[in-house]
C-alpha atoms as a PDB file:
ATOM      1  CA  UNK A   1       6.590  29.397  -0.797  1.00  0.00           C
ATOM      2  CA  UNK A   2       8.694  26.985  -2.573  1.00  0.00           C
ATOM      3  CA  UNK A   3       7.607  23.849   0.120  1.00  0.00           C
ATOM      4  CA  UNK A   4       3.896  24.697  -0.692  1.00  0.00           C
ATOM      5  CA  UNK A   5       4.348  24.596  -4.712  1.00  0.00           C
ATOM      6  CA  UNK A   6       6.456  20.837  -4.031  1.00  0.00           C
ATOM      7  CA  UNK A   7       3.587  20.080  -1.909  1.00  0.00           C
ATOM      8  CA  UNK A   8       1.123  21.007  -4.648  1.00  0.00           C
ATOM      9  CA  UNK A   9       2.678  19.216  -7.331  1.00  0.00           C
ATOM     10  CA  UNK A  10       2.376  16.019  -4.869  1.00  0.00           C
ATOM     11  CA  UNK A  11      -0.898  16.700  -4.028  1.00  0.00           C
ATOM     12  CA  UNK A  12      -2.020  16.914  -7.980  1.00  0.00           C
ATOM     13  CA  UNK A  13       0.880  14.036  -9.145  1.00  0.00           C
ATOM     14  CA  UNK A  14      -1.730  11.630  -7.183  1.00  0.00           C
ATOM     15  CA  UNK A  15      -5.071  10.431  -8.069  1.00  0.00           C
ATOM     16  CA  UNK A  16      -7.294   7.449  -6.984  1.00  0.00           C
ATOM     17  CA  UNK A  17      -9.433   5.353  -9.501  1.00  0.00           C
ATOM     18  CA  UNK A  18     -13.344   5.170  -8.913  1.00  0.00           C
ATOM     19  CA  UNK A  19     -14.187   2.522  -6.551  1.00  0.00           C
ATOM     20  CA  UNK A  20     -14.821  -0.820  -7.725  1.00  0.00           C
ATOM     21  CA  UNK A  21     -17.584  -2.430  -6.192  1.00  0.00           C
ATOM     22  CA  UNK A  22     -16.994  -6.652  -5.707  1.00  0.00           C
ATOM     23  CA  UNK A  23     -20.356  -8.764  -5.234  1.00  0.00           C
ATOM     24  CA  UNK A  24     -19.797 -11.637  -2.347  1.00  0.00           C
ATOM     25  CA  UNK A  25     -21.844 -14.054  -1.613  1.00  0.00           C
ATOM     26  CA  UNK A  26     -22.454 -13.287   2.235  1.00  0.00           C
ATOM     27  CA  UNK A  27     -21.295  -9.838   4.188  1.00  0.00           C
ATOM     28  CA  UNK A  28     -17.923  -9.118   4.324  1.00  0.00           C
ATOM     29  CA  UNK A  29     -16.536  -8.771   8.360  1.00  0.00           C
ATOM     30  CA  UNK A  30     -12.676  -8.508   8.092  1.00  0.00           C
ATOM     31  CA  UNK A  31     -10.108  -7.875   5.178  1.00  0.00           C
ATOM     32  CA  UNK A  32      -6.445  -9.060   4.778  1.00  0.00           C
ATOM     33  CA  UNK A  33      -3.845  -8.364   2.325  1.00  0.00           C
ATOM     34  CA  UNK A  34      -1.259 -10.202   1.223  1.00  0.00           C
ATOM     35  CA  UNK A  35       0.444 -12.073  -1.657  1.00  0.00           C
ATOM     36  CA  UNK A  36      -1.578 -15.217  -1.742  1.00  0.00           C
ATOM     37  CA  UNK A  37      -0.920 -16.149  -5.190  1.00  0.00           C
ATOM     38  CA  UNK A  38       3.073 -15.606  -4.570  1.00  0.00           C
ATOM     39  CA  UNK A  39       3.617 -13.553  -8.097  1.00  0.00           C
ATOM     40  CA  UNK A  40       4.384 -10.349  -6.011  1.00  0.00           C
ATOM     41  CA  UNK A  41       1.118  -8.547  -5.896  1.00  0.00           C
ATOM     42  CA  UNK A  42      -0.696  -7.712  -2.870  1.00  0.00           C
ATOM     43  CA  UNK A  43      -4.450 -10.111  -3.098  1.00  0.00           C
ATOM     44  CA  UNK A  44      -7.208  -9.953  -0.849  1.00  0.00           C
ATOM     45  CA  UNK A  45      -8.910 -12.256   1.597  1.00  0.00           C
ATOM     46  CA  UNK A  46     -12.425 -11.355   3.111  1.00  0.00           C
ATOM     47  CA  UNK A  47     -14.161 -13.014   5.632  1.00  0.00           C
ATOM     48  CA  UNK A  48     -17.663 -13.186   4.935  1.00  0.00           C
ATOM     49  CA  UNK A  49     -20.185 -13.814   8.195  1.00  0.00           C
ATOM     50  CA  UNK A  50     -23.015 -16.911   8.074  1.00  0.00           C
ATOM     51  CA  UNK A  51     -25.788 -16.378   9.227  1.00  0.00           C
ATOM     52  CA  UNK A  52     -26.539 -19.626  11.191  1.00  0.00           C
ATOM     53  CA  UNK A  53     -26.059 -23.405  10.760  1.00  0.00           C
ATOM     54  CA  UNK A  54     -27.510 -23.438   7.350  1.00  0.00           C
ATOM     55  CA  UNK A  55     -25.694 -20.702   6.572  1.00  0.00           C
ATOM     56  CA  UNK A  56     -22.410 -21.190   7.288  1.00  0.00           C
ATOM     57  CA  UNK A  57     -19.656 -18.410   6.597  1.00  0.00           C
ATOM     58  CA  UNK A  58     -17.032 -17.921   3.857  1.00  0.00           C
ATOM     59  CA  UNK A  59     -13.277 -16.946   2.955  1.00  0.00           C
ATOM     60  CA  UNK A  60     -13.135 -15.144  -0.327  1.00  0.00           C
ATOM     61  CA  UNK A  61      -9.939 -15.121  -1.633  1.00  0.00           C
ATOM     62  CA  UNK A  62      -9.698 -11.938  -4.401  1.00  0.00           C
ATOM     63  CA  UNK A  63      -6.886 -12.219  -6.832  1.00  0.00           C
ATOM     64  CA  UNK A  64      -4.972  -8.725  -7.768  1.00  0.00           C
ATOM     65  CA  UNK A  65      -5.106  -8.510 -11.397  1.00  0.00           C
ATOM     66  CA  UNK A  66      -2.029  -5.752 -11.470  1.00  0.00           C
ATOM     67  CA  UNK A  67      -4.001  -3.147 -13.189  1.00  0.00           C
ATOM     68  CA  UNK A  68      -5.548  -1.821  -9.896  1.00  0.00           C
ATOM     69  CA  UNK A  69      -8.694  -4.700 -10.087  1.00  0.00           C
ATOM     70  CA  UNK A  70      -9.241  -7.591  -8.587  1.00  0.00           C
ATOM     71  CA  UNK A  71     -10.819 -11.240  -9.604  1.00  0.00           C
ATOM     72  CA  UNK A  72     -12.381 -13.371  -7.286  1.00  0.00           C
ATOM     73  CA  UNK A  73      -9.955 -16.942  -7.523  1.00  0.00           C
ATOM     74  CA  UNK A  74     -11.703 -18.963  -5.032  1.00  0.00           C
ATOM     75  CA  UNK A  75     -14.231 -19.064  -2.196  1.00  0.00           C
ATOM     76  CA  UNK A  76     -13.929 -21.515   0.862  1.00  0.00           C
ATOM     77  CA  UNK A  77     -16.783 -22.676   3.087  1.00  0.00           C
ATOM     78  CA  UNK A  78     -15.791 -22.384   6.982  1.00  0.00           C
ATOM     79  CA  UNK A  79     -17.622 -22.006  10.148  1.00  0.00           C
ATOM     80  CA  UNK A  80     -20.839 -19.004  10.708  1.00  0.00           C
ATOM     81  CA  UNK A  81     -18.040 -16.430  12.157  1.00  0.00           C
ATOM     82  CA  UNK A  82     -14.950 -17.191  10.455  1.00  0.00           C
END
């Protein structure tokens, strides 16, 4: 009894945010985290698929603003499947 109250009060101590959607230019493929901006918060980087030679694909680089949002800091052109 007394392990299923602790695990209630974990259970109810955490909550999520609603999701936040973020508008890229092109469809994301692939995600990575890390501290690209080196002030010890975890960014993003998306990949972002072309779609062809006139199209070519994209790295968008989304800055974490510390408050549980990110910013979009920069967006690199690279080859149609980056």
């Amino acid at each position: 009894m007394k392990q299923q109250k602790q695990q209630q009060r974990v259970a109810t101590a955490l909550s999520l945010k609603p999701p936040v959607p973020y508008q890229l230019a092109l469809p994301p493929y692939a995600i990575v985290i890390g501290d690209f901006s080196n002030r010890n918060r975890y960014d993003l980087a998306v990949t972002n698929v072309g779609s062809g030679e006139s199209n070519s694909g994209t790295i968008s680089i989304l800055q974490n603003l510390g408050n549980g949002t990110f910013q979009l800091r920069d967006t690199i052109t690279v080859g149609v499947n980056p």
